[in-house]
Protein backbone atom coordinates (compact mmCIF):
# COMPACT_ATOMS: atom_id res chain seq x y z
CA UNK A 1 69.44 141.38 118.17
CA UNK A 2 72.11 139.15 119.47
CA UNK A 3 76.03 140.50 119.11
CA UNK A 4 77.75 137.76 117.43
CA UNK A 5 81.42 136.78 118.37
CA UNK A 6 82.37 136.39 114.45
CA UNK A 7 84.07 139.35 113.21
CA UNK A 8 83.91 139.26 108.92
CA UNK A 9 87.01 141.11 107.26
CA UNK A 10 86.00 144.37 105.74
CA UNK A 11 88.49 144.40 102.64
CA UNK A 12 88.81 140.73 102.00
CA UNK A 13 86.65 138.35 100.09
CA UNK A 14 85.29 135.11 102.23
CA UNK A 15 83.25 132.15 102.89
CA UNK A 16 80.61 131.75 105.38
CA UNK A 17 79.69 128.17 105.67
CA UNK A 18 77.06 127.24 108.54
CA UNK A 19 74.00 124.93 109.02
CA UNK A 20 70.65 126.63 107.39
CA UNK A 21 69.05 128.75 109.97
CA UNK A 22 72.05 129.61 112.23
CA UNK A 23 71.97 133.74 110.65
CA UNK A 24 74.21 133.52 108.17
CA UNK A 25 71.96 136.20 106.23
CA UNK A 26 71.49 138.20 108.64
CA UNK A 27 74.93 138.42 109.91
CA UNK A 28 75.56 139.68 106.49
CA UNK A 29 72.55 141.47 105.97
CA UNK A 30 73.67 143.57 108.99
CA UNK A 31 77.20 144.43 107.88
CA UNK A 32 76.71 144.31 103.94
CA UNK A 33 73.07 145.48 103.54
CA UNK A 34 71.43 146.07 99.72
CA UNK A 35 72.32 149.81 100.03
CA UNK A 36 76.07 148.95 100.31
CA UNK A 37 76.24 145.39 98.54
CA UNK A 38 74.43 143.71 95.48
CA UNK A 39 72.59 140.71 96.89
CA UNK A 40 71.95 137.43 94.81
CA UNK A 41 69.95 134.76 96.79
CA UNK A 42 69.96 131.29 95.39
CA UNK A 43 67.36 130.00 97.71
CA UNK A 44 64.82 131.71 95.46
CA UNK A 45 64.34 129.37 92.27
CA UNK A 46 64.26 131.52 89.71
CA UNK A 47 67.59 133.08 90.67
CA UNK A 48 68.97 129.55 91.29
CA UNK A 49 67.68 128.89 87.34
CA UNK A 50 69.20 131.77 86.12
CA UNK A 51 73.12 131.60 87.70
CA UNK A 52 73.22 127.72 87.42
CA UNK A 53 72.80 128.45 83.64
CA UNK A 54 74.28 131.78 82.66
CA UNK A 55 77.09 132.11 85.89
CA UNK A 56 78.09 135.05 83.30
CA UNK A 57 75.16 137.15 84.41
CA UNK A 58 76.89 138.44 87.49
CA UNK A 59 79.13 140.54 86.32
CA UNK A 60 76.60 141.79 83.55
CA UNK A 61 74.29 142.33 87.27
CA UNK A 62 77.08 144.47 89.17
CA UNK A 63 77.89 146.61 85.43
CA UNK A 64 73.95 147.56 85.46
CA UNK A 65 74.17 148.82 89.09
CA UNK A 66 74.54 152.38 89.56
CA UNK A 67 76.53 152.90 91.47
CA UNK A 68 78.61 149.57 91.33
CA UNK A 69 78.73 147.98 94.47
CA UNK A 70 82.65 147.18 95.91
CA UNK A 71 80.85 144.31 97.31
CA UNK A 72 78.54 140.95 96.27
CA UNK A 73 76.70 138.95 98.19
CA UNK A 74 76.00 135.81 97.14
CA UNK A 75 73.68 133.54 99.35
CA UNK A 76 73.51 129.70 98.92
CA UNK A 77 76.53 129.66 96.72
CA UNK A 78 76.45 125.82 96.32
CA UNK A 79 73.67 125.95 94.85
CA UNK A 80 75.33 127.18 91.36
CA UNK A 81 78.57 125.85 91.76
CA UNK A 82 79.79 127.36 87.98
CA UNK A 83 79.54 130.91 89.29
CA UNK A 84 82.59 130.37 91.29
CA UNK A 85 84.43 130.42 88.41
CA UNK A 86 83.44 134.18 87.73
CA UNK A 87 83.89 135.14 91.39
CA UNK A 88 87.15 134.13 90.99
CA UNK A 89 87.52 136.23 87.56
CA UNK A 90 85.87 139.02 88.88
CA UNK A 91 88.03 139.33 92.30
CA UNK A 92 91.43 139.06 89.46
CA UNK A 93 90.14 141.73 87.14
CA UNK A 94 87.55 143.98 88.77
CA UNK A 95 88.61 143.92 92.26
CA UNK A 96 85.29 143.50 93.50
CA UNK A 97 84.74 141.86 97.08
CA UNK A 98 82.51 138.39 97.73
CA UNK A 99 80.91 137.34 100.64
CA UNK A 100 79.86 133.70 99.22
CA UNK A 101 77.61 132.02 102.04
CA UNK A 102 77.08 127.93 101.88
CA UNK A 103 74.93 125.73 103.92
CA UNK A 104 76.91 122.52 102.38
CA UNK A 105 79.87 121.57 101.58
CA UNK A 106 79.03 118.79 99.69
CA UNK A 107 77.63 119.62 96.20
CA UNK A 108 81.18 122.45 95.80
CA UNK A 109 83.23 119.37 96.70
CA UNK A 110 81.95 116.49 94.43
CA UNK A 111 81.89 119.08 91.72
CA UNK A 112 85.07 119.77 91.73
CA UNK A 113 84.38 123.90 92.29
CA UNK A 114 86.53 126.38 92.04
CA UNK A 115 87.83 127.66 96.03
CA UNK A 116 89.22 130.35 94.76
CA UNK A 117 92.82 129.07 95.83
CA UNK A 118 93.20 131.42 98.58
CA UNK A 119 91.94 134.31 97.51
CA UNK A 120 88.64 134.31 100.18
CA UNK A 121 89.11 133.41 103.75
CA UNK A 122 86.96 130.86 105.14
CA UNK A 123 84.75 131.56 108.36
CA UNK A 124 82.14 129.10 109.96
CA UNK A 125 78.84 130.30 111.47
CA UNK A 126 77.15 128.22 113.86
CA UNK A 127 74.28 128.71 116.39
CA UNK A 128 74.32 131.24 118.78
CA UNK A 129 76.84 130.33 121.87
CA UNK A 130 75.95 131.01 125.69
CA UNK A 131 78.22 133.66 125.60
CA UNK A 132 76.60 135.44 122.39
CA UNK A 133 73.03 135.02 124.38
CA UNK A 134 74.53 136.78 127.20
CA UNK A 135 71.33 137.25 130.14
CA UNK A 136 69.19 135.75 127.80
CA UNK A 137 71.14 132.34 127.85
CA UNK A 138 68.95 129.51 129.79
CA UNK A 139 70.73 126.30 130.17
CA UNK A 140 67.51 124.00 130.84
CA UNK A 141 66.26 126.12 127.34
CA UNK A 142 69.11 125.08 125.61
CA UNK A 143 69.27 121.48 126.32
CA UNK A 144 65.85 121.43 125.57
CA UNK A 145 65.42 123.40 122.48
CA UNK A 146 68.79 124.37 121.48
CA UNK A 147 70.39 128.02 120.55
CA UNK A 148 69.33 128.13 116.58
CA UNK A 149 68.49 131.69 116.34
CA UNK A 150 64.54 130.82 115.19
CA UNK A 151 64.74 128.92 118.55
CA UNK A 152 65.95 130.82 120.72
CA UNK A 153 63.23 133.95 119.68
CA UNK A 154 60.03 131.49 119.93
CA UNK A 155 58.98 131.77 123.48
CA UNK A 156 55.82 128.84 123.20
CA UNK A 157 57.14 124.99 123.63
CA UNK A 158 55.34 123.88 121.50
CA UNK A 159 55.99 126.47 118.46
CA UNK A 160 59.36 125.24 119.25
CA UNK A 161 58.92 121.77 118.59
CA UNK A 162 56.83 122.58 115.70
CA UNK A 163 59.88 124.34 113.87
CA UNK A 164 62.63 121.90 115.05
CA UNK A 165 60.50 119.31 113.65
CA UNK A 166 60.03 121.15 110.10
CA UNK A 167 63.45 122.02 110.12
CA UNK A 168 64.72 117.96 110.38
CA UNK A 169 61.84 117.35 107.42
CA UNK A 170 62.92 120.43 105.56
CA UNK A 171 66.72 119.31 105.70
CA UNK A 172 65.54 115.44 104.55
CA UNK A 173 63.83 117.06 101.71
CA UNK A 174 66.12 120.44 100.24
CA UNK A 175 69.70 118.69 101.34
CA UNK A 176 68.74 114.90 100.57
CA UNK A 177 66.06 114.23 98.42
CA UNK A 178 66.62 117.02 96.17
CA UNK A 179 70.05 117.22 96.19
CA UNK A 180 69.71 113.56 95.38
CA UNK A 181 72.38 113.10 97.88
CA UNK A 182 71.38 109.36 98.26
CA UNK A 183 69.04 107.09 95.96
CA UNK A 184 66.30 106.18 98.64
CA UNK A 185 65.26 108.79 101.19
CA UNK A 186 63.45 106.23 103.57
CA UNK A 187 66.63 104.28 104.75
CA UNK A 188 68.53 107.68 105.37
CA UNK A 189 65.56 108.59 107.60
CA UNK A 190 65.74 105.70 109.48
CA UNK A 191 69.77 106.09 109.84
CA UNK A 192 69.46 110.10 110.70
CA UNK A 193 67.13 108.92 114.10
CA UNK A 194 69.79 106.05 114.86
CA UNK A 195 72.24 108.53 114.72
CA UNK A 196 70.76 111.10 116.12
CA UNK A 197 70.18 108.28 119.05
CA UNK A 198 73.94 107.68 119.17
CA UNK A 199 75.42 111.40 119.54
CA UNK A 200 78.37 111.42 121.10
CA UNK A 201 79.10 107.90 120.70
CA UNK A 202 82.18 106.02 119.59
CA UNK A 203 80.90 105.13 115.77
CA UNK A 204 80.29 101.39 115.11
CA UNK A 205 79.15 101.10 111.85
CA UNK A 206 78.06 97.66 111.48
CA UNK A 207 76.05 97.95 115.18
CA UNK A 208 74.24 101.51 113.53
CA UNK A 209 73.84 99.59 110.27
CA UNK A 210 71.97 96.81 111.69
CA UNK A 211 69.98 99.16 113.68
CA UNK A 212 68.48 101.42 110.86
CA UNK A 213 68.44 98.23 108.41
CA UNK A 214 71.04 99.14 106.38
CA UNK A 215 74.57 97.97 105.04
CA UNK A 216 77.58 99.34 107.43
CA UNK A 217 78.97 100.83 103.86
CA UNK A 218 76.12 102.79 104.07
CA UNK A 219 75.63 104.10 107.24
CA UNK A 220 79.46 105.36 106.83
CA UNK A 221 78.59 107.37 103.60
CA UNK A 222 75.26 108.58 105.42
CA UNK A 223 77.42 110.33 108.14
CA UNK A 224 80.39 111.71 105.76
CA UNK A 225 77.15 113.03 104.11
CA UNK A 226 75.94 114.74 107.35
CA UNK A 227 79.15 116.33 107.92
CA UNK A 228 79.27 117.71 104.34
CA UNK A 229 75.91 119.25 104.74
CA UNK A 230 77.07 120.63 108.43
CA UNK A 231 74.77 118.52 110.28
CA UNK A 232 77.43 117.63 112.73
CA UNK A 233 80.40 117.14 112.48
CA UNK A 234 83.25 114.04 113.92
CA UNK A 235 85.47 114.25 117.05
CA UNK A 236 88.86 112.01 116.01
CA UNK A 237 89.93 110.00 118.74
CA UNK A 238 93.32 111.08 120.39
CA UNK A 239 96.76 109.67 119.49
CA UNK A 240 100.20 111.23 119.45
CA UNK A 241 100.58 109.93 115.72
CA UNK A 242 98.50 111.02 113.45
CA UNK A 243 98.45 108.50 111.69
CA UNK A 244 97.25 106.46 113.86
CA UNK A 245 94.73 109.38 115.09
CA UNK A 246 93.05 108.91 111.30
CA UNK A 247 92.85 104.93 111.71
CA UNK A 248 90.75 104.76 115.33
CA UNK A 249 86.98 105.25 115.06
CA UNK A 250 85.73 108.79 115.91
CA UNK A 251 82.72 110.18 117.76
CA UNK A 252 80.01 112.46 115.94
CA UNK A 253 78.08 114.92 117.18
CA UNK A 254 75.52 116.95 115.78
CA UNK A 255 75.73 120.95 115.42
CA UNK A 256 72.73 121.94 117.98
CA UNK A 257 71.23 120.23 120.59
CA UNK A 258 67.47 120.67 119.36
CA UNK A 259 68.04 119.43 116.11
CA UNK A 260 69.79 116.38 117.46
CA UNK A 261 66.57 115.85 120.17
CA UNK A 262 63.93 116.45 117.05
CA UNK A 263 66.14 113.74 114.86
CA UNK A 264 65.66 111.74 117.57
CA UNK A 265 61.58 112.36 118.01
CA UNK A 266 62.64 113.12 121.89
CA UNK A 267 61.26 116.33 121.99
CA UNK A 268 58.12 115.74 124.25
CA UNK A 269 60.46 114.35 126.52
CA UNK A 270 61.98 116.56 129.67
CA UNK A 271 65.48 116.31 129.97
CA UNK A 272 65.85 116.56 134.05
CA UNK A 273 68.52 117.40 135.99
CA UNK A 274 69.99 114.11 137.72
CA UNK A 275 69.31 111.68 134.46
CA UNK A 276 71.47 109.92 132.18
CA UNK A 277 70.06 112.13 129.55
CA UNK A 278 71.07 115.35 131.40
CA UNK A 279 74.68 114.29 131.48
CA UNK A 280 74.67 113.75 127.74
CA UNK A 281 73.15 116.82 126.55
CA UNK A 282 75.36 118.73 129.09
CA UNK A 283 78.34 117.10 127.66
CA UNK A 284 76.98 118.14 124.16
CA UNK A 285 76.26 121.44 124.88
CA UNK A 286 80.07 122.06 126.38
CA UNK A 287 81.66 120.32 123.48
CA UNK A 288 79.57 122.64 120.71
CA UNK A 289 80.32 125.80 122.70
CA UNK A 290 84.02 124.70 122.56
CA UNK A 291 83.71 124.09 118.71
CA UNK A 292 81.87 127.28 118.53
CA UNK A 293 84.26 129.62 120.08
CA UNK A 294 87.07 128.11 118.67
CA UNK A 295 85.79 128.79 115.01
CA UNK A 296 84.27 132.45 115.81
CA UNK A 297 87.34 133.47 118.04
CA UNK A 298 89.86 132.00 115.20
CA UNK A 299 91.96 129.80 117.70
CA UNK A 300 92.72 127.46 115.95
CA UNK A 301 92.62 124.80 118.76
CA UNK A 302 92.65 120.98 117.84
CA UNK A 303 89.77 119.17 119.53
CA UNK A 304 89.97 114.92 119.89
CA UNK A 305 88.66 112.29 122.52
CA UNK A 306 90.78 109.64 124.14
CA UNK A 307 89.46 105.71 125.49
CA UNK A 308 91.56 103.38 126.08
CA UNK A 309 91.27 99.58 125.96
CA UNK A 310 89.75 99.45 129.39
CA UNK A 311 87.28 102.36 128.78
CA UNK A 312 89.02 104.89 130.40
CA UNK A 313 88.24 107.87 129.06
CA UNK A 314 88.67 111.90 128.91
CA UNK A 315 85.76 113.59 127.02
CA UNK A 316 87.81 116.48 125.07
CA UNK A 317 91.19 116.99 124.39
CA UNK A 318 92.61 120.33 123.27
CA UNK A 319 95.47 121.02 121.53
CA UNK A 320 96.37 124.73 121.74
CA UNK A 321 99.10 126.20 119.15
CA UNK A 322 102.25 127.31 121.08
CA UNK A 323 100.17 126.33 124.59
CA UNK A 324 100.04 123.01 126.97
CA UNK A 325 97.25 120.45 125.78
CA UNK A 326 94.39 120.52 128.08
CA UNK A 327 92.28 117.41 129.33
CA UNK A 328 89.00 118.29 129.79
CA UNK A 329 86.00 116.40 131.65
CA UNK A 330 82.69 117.28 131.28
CA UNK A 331 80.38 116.60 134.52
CA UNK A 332 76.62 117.86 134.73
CA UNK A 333 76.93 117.27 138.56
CA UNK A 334 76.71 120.71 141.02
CA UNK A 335 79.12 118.77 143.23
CA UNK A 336 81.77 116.77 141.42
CA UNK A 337 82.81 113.63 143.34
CA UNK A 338 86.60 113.20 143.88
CA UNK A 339 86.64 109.60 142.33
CA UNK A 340 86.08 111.28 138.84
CA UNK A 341 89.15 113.00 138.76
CA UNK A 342 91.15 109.78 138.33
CA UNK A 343 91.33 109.42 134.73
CA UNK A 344 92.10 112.83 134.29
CA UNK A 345 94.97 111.94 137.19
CA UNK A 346 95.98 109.48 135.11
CA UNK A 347 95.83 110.65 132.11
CA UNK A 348 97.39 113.94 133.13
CA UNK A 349 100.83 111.69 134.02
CA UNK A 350 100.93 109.90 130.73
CA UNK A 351 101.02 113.17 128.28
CA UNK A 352 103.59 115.77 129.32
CA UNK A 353 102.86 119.02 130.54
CA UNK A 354 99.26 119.04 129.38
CA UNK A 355 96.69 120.52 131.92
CA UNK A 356 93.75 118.72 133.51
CA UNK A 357 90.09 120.37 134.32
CA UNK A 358 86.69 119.71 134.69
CA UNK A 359 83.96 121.82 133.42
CA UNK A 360 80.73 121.39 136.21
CA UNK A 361 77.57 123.12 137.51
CA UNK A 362 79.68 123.68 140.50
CA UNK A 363 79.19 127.63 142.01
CA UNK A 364 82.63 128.08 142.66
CA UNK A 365 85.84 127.38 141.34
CA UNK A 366 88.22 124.89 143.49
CA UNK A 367 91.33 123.37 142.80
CA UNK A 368 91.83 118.90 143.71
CA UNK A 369 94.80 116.64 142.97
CA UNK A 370 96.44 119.14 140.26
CA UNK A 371 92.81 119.31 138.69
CA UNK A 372 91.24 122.59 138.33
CA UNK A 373 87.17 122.51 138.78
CA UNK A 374 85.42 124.95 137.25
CA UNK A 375 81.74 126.23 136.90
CA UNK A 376 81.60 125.36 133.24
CA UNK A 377 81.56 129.15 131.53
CA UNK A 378 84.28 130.50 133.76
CA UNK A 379 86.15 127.17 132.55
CA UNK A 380 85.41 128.36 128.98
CA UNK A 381 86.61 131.76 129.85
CA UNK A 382 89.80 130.67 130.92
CA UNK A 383 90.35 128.02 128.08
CA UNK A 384 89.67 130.72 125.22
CA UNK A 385 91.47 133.67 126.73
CA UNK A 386 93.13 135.99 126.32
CA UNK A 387 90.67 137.10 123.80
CA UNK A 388 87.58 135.71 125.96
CA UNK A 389 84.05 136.06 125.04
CA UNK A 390 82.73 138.67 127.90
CA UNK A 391 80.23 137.27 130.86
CA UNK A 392 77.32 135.90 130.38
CA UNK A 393 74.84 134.66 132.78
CA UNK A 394 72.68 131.66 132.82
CA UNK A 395 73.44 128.31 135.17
């Protein structure tokens, strides 16, 4: 059992939103188990049935209990939008404590459901970080397979493929073609490999479009719809304005490194140290456990990429509340070369007072041209302190 960074308040109401399978239920089961909490789960049907059409019989649930329960659990809580509405009754006039998990945004947003206006905080769960694996973390492992919790415990390849693989089919059907989130499920397939393909790519909608056969309209709602569901989610591109931030094309990225490779059907193949592969599933794997730590460590931290016109570019740029924004490059290499610290040089010059480093497989941290190289978790360390996740190994 894996200690996870995400601390849940004990006398406030919440939301837990996080992809399916990253231990949401679990999380909860471990600090809000049945003997403490009454436990709805919507992933089984006939519960589903039942709150979808009488919401009302959740309050009739916690009166039968003996004794009540100061808390509810409610898994899967998009799936029954309406019983928001007696969450939110029930916290006004009974007092009684929610922990509402979701798996997707989308269905509470197009119907219009009731957040509760403040009255539960909002957390995000994601796959387990580096840091949360602690000695068990493997980096080849995870830019193989991944950290989803199911994962990381199967120890044979290919049971690994096996459930990465059901778990990109099991999305298409429970998130898409039930949900009837779009009208065909075939062209959506095709567009979830083409994305999949283009992770951590500037977004060109007409080029993806044409790719997966599909109108560029399309392929924009497809990936608004993948970041609803919490398949991924988009890095803005950097600009002082924000404005202007919201009118440049952003990157996307998905939320775990094997789900991206099964999306792509690239998990029979290695990804080797040395290859152009390597250095974009390193660069992945960096960026999530920046997005991770951020959300489970409550930073607050705004995350963006900057390119200019001549495709200069930094991969992450962090803007820290109160703090310096930091330039960050992200280099797979154990040796980084000194001619790759010049857009961070430059960069570093054009926006005031911000910090430059580069996150490597280096051994040993080292200091060039005002840049500060860094084996890539002690770089992490230092970017999320003071309140740092502790050591882990793993190289």
């Amino acid at each position: 059992m894996y200690r996870r960074h995400l601390v849940i308040p004990k006398n406030s109401s919440f939301f837990l939103f996080g992809p399916r399978g990253s231990g949401k239920s679990t999380l909860l089961q471990n600090e809000l188990p049945p003997s403490k909490a009454l436990w709805l789960d919507l992933l089984d049907p006939d519960q589903e049935a039942e709150f979808q059409m009488q919401p009302g019989h959740l309050l009739e649930r916690w009166q039968a209990a003996a004794p009540r329960p100061e808390w509810i659990v409610i898994d899967e809580v998009q799936k029954a939008p309406r019983l928001l509405d007696v969450v939110h009754q029930a916290i006004e006039r009974h007092r009684i404590r929610f922990a509402l998990t979701g798996s997707s945004a989308r269905k509470l947003k197009r119907g219009g459901a009731n957040l509760l206006a403040g009255r539960a905080f909002v957390f995000h769960l994601h796959p387990f970080s580096s840091f949360e694996l602690g000695p068990d973390f493997s980096l080849a492992d995870a830019l193989q397979w991944g950290t989803l919790p199911k994962a990381a415990a199967l120890q044979d390849p290919e049971d690994r493929k096996r459930f990465l693989r059901a778990y990109v089919q099991t999305y298409l059907k429970e998130e898409i073609q039930v949900e009837q989130a779009v009208r065909k499920v075939e062209p959506f397939r095709r567009f979830l490999e083409v994305a999949a393909q283009s992770n951590g790519e500037i977004l060109n909608y007409s080029r993806l479009g044409r790719e997966a056969g599909i109108e560029a309209k399309s392929v924009e709602r497809y990936f608004q719809i993948l970041s609803d569901t919490l398949l991924g989610f988009f890095l803005e591109a950097y600009h002082p304005s924000i404005r202007k931030r919201q009118l440049s094309k952003p990157k996307f990225y998905f939320f775990d490194l094997g789900a991206c490779r099964a999306a792509q059907n690239a998990l029979d193949i290695p990804v080797l140290p040395r290859t152009f592969a390597y250095g974009r599933a390193f660069e992945h794997l960096v960026i999530l456990e920046c997005i991770r730590l951020n959300d489970a460590l409550e930073r607050g931290f705004g995350f963006s990429y900057l390119r200019t016109k001549d495709d200069a570019e930094v991969d992450l740029i962090i803007e820290r509340p109160g703090k310096s924004s930091l330039l960050v490059e992200v280099k797979s290499s154990d040796r980084v070369d000194p001619a790759s610290l010049r857009n961070l040089r430059d960069f570093g010059k054009a926006i005031r007072g911000s910090e430059r480093m580069v996150l490597c497989r280096e051994r040993s941290p080292r200091e060039a041209d005002g840049v500060s190289i860094l084996p890539w978790q002690d770089g992490l360390r230092r970017i999320f302190e003071p309140q740092s996740p502790p050591p882990a190994s793993g190289s």
